[in-house]
Protein backbone atom coordinates (compact mmCIF):
# COMPACT_ATOMS: atom_id res chain seq x y z
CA UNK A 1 -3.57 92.05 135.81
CA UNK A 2 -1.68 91.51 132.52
CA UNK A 3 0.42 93.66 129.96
CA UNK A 4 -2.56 93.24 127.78
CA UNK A 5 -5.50 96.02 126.97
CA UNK A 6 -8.31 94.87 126.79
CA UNK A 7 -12.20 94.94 127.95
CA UNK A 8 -10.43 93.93 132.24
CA UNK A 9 -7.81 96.32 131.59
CA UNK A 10 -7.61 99.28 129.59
CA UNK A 11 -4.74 101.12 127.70
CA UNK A 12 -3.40 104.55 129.33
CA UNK A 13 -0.64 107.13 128.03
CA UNK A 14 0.81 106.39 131.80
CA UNK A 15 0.72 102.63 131.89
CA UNK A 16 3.40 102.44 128.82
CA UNK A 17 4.21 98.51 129.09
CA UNK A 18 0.60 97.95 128.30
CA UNK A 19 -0.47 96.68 124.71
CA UNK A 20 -3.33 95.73 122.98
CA UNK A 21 -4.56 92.86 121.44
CA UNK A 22 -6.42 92.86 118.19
CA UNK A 23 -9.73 91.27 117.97
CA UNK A 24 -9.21 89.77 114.52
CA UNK A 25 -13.16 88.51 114.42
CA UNK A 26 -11.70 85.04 114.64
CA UNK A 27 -9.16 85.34 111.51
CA UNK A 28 -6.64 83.92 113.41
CA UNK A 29 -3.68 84.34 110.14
CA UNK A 30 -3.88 88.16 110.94
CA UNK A 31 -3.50 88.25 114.51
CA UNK A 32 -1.62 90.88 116.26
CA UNK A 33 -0.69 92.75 119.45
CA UNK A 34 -0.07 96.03 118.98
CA UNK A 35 1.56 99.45 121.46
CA UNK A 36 -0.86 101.21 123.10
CA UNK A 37 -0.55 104.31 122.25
CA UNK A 38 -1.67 103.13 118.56
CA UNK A 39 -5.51 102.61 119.68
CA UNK A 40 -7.69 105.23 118.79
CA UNK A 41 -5.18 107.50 116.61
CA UNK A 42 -6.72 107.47 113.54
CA UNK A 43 -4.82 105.10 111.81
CA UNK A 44 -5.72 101.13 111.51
CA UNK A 45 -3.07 99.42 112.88
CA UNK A 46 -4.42 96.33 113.43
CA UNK A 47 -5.60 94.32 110.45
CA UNK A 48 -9.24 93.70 111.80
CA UNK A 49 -9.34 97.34 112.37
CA UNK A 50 -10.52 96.75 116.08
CA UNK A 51 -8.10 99.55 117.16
CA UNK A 52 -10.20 101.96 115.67
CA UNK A 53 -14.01 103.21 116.07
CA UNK A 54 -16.13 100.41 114.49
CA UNK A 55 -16.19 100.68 110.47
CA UNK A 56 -13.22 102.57 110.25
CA UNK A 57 -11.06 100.32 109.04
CA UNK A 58 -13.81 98.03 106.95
CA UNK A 59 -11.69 98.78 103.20
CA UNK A 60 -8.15 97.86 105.70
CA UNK A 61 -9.63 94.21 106.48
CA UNK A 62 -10.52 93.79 103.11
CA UNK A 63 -7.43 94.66 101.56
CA UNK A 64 -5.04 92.66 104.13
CA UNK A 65 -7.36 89.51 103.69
CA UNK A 66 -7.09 90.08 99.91
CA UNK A 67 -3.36 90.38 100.15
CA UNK A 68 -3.01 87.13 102.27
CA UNK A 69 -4.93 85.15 99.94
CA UNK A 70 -3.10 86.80 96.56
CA UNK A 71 0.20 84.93 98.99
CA UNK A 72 -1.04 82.13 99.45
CA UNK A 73 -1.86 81.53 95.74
CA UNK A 74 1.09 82.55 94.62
CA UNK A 75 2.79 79.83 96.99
CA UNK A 76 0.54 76.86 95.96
CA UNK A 77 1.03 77.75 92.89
CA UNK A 78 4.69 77.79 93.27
CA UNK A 79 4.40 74.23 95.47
CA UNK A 80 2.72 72.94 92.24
CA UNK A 81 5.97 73.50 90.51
CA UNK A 82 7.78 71.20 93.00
CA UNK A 83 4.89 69.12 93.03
CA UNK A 84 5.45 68.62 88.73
CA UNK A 85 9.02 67.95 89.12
CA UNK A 86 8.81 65.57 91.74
CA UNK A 87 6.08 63.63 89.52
CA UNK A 88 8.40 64.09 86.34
CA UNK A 89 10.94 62.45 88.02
CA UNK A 90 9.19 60.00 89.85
CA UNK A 91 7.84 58.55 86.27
CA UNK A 92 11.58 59.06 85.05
CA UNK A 93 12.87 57.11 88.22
CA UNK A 94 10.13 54.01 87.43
CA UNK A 95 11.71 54.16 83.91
CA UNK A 96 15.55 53.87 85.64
CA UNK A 97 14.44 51.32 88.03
CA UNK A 98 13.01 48.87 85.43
CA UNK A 99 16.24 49.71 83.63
CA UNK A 100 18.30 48.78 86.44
CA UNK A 101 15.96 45.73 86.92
CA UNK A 102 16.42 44.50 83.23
CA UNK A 103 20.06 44.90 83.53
CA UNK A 104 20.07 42.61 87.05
CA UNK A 105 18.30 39.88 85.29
CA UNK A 106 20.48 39.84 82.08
CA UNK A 107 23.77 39.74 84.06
CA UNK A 108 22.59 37.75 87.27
CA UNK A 109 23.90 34.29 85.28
CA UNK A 110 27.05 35.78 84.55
CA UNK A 111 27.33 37.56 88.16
CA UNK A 112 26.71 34.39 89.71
CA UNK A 113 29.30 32.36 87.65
CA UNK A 114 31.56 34.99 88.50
CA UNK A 115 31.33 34.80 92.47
CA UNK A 116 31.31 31.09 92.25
CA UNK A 117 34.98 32.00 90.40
CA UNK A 118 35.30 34.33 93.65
CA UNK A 119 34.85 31.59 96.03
CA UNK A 120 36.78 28.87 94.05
CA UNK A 121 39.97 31.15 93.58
CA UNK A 122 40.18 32.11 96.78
CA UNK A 123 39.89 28.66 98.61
CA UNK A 124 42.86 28.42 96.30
CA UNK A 125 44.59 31.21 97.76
CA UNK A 126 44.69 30.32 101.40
CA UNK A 127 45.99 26.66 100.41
CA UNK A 128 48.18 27.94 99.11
CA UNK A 129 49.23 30.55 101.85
CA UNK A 130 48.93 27.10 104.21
CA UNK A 131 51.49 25.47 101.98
CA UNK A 132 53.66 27.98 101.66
CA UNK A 133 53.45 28.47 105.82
CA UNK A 134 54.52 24.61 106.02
CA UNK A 135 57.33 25.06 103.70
CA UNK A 136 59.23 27.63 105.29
CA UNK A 137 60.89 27.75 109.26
CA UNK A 138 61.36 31.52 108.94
CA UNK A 139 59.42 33.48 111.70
CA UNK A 140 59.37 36.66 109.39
CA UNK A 141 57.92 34.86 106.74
CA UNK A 142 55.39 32.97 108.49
CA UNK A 143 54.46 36.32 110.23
CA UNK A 144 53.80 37.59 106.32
CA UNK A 145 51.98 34.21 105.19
CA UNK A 146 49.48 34.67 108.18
CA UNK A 147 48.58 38.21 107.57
CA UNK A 148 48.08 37.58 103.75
CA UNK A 149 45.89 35.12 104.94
CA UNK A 150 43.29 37.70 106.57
CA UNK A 151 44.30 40.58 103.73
CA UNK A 152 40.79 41.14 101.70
CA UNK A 153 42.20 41.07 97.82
CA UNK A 154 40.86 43.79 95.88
CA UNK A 155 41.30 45.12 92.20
CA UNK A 156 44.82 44.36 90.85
CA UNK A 157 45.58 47.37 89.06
CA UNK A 158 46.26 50.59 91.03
CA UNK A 159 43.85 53.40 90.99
CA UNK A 160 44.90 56.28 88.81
CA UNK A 161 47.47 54.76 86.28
CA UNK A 162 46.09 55.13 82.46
CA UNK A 163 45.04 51.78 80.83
CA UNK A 164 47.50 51.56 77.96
CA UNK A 165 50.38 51.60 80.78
CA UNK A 166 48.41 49.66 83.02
CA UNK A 167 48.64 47.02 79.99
CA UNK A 168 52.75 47.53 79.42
CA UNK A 169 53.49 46.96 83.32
CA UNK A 170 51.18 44.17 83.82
CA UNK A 171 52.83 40.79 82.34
CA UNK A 172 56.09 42.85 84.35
CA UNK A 173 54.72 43.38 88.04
CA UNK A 174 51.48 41.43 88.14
CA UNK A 175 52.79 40.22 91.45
CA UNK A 176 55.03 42.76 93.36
CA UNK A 177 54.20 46.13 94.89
CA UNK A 178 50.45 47.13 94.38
CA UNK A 179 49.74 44.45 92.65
CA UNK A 180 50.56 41.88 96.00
CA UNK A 181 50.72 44.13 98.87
CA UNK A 182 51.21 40.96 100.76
CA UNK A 183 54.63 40.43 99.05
CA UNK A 184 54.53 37.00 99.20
CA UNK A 185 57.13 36.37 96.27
CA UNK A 186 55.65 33.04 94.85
CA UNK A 187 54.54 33.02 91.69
CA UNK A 188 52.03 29.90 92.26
CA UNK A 189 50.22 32.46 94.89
CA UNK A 190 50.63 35.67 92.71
CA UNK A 191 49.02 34.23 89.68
CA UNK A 192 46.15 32.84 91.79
CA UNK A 193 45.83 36.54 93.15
CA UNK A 194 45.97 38.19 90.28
CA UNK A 195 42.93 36.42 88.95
CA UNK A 196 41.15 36.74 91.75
CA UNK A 197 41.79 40.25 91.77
CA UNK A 198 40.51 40.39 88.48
CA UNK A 199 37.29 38.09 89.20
CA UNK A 200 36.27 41.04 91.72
CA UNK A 201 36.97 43.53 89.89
CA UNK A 202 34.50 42.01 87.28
CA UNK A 203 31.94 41.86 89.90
CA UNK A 204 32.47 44.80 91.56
CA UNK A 205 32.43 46.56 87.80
CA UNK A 206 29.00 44.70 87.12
CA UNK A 207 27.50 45.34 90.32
CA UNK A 208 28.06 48.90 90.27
CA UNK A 209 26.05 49.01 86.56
CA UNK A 210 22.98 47.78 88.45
CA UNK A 211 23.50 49.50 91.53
CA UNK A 212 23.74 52.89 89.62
CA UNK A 213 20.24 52.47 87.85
CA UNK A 214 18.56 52.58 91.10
CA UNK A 215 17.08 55.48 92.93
CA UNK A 216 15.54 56.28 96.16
CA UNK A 217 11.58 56.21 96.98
CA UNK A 218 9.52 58.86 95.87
CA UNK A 219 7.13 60.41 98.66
CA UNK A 220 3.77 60.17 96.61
CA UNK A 221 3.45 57.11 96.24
CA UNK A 222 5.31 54.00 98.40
CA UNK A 223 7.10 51.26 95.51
CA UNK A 224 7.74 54.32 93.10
CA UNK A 225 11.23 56.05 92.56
CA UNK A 226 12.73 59.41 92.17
CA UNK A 227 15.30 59.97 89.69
CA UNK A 228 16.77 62.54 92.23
CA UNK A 229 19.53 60.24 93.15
CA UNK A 230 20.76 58.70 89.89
CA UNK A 231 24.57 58.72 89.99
CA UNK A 232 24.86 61.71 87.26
CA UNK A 233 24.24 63.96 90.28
CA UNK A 234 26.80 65.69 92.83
CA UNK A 235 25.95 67.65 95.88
CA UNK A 236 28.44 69.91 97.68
CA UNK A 237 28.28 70.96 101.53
CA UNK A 238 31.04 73.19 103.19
CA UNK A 239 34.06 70.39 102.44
CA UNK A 240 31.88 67.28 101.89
CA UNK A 241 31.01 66.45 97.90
CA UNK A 242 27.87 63.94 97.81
CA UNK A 243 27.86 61.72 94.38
CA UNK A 244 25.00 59.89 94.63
CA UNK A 245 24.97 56.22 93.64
CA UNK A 246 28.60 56.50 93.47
CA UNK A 247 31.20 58.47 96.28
CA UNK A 248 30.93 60.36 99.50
CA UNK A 249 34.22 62.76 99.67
CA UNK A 250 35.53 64.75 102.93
CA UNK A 251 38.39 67.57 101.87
CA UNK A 252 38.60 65.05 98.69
CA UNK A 253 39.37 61.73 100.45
CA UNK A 254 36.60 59.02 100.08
CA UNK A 255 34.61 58.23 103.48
CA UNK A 256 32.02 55.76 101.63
CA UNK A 257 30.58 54.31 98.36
CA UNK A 258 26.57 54.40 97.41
CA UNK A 259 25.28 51.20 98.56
CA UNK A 260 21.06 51.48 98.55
CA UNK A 261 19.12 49.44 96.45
CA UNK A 262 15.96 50.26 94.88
CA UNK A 263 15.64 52.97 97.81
CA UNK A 264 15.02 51.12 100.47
CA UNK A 265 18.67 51.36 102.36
CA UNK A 266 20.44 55.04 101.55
CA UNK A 267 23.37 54.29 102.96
CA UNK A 268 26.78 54.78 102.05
CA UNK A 269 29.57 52.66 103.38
CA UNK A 270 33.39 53.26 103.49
CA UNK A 271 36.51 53.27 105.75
CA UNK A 272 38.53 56.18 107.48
CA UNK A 273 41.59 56.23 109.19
CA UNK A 274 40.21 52.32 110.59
CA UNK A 275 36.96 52.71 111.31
CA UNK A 276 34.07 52.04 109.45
CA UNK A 277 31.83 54.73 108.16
CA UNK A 278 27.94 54.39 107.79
CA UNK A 279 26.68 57.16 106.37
CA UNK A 280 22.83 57.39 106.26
CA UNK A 281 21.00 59.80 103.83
CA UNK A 282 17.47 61.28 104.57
CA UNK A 283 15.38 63.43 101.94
CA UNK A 284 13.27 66.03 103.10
CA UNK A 285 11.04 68.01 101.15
CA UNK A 286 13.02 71.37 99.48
CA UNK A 287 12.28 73.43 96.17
CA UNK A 288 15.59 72.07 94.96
CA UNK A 289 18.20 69.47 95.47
CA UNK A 290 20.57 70.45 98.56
CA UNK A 291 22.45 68.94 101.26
CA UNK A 292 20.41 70.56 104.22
CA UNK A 293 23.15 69.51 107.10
CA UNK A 294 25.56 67.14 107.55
CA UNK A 295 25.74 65.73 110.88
CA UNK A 296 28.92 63.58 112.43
CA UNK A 297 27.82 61.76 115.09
CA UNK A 298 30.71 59.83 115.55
CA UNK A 299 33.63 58.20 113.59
CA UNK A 300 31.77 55.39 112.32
CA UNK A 301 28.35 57.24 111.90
CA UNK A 302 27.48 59.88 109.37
CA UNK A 303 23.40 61.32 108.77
CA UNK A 304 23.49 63.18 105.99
CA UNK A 305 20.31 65.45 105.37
CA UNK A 306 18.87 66.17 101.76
CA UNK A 307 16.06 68.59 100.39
CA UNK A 308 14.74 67.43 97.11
CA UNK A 309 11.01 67.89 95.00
CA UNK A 310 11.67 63.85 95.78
CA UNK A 311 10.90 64.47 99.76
CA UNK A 312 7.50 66.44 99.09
CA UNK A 313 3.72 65.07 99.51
CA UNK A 314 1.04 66.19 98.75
CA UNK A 315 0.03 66.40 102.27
CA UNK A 316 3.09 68.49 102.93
CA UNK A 317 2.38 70.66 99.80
CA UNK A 318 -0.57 71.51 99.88
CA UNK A 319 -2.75 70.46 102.62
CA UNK A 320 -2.45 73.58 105.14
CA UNK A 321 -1.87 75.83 102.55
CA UNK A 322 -5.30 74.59 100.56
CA UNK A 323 -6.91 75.37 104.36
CA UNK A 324 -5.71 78.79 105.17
CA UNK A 325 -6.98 79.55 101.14
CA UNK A 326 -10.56 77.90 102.12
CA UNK A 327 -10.67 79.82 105.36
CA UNK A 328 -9.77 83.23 103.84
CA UNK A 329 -12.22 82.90 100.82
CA UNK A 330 -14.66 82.20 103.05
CA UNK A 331 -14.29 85.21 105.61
CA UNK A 332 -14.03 87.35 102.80
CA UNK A 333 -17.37 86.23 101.34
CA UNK A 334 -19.20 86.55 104.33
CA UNK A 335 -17.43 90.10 104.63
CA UNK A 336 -18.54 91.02 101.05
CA UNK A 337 -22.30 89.36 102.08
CA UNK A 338 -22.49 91.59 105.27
CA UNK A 339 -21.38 94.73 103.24
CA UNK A 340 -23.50 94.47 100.82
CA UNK A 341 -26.39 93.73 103.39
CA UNK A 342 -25.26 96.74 105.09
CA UNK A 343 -25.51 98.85 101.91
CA UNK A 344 -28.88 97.71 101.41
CA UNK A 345 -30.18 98.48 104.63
CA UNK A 346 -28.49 102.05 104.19
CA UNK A 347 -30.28 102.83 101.01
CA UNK A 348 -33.69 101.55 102.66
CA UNK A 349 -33.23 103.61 105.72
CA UNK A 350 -32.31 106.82 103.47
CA UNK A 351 -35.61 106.03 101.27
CA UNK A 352 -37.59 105.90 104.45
CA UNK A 353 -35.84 109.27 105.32
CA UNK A 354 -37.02 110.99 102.26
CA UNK A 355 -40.36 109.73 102.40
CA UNK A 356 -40.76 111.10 105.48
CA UNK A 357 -39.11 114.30 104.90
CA UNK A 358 -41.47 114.33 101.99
């Protein structure tokens, strides 16, 4: 015994947890279970119409089927939407990437030089540092030389001051302050650092150009690229802001920079308070471009969760929808075949009824 009516177990008025289960001849989108006391009222409740006496409910079948498939159209048809822009910017995001290729090869000469400059300047630096260490018996000083020596130099200017007065305070404080956070007052080491400083900031400057043309995969077809994630475009999510191909923000404070290339690592890295933060980005498939969820895992560990047109297949788009559609049309021409069938075999038997009446 079940809470089910059906052919074992039949509905009563007393037995009021009972239900029963429409047949559905097989259509298994419109199955449903309905109360009990809704069998054999006059009124089609279920979709099939097996609640009723046989052929009551024939036009109700129809008309739900109909409806169904008139949905299901209507959502292909708005997946091929989805489907277009994904392919619009997928040819788009080729067009970026080849971009971003060209640009590689046209600056890789002078990026190269450039690091060589990097790795020259600051061999420099730390003889220096080692010199200055041997030079002085001061424990405070040496305490400063040997932490310079492990400080990572980075641009020379400070972020946030306008160029024209970046220009006026330069030949003044290239090498105090924010300009040698070490403060290692030696103007041998400062001018070393300051070029240095500048040599990365070169690199990180060209880098960024390249890095910036480059998008992530597109799901249609594996080597292609979606312009979804040129760095033009910002995402919010509750008090993150997602720049893609440039910052990752928190309550406006930076937790990483864009560093994928050519799709195939979407990861941004970045420091906060210490630690380092990897923050991995995964598209899914969405009608529009969204941060889905944001998860923290930890303090070094950020997956971040995307819908885009870029996350979509085919096979997502349109491969169980296409079935339901095939499934429906079918029942409903087999439906229109028996009618009509039916009809015909009415009008015969009525002809045979006059005749013999006649």
């Amino acid at each position: 015994m079940n809470d089910i009516c059906d052919e074992n177990q039949k509905c009563t008025f007393v037995e009021n947890r009972c239900y029963f289960q429409c047949e559905n001849e097989n259509i298994t989108i419109l199955q449903k279970i309905i109360p009990f006391d809704k069998v054999h009222n006059g009124l089609c409740d279920c979709e099939d119409g097996s609640d009723e006496n046989k052929n009551f409910c024939t036009s109700k079948i129809q008309e739900a089927l109909e409806l169904k498939l008139k949905d299901l159209k209507e959502k292909r048809k708005s997946n091929e939407t989805i489907s277009a822009q994904r392919d619009k910017w997928t040819i788009n995001g080729k067009e970026e990437a080849l971009k971003g290729i060209k640009l590689l090869n046209s600056i890789s000469e002078e990026l190269n030089k450039l690091k060589n400059t990097d790795k020259y300047l600051e061999k420099m630096r730390q003889e220096r540092l080692i010199y200055l260490l041997n030079q002085t018996e001061l424990n405070e000083e040496k305490k400063k030389i040997k932490k310079a020596q492990n400080y990572v130099v980075h641009d020379v200017i400070s972020f946030g001051i306008e160029e024209k007065v970046k220009n006026v305070l330069r030949p003044i404080f290239h090498f105090i302050n924010d300009l040698n956070p070490e403060a290692i007052n030696d103007q041998t080491y400062c001018s070393i650092r300051y070029k240095l400083g500048k040599v990365r900031s070169l690199i990180k400057e060209k880098e960024q150009q390249v890095s910036q043309r480059f998008v992530y995969n597109s799901a249609i077809i594996s080597g292609d690229y979606c312009v979804f994630a040129l760095n033009n475009i910002c995402l919010k999510y509750q008090d993150y802001e997602l720049c893609l191909g440039k910052n990752f923000t928190k309550n406006n404070q930076l937790i990483g920079t864009y560093k994928g290339h050519l799709g195939h690592s979407n990861i941004y890295i970045g420091y906060s308070q210490g630690y380092e933060v990897r923050s991995k980005l995964t598209v899914l498939c969405g009608k529009e471009n969204r941060v889905n969820i944001i998860n923290s895992i930890n303090l070094s560990s950020i997956n971040v969760f995307i819908e885009s047109p870029c996350g979509c297949s085919d096979t997502i788009l349109f491969k169980e929808i296409d079935e339901q559609i095939k499934s429906i049309e079918t029942i409903i021409k087999q439906r229109t075949k028996n009618s009509l069938e039916l009809k015909d075999e009415n009008h015969k038997n009525s002809q045979k009824k006059d005749e013999e009446t006649i």
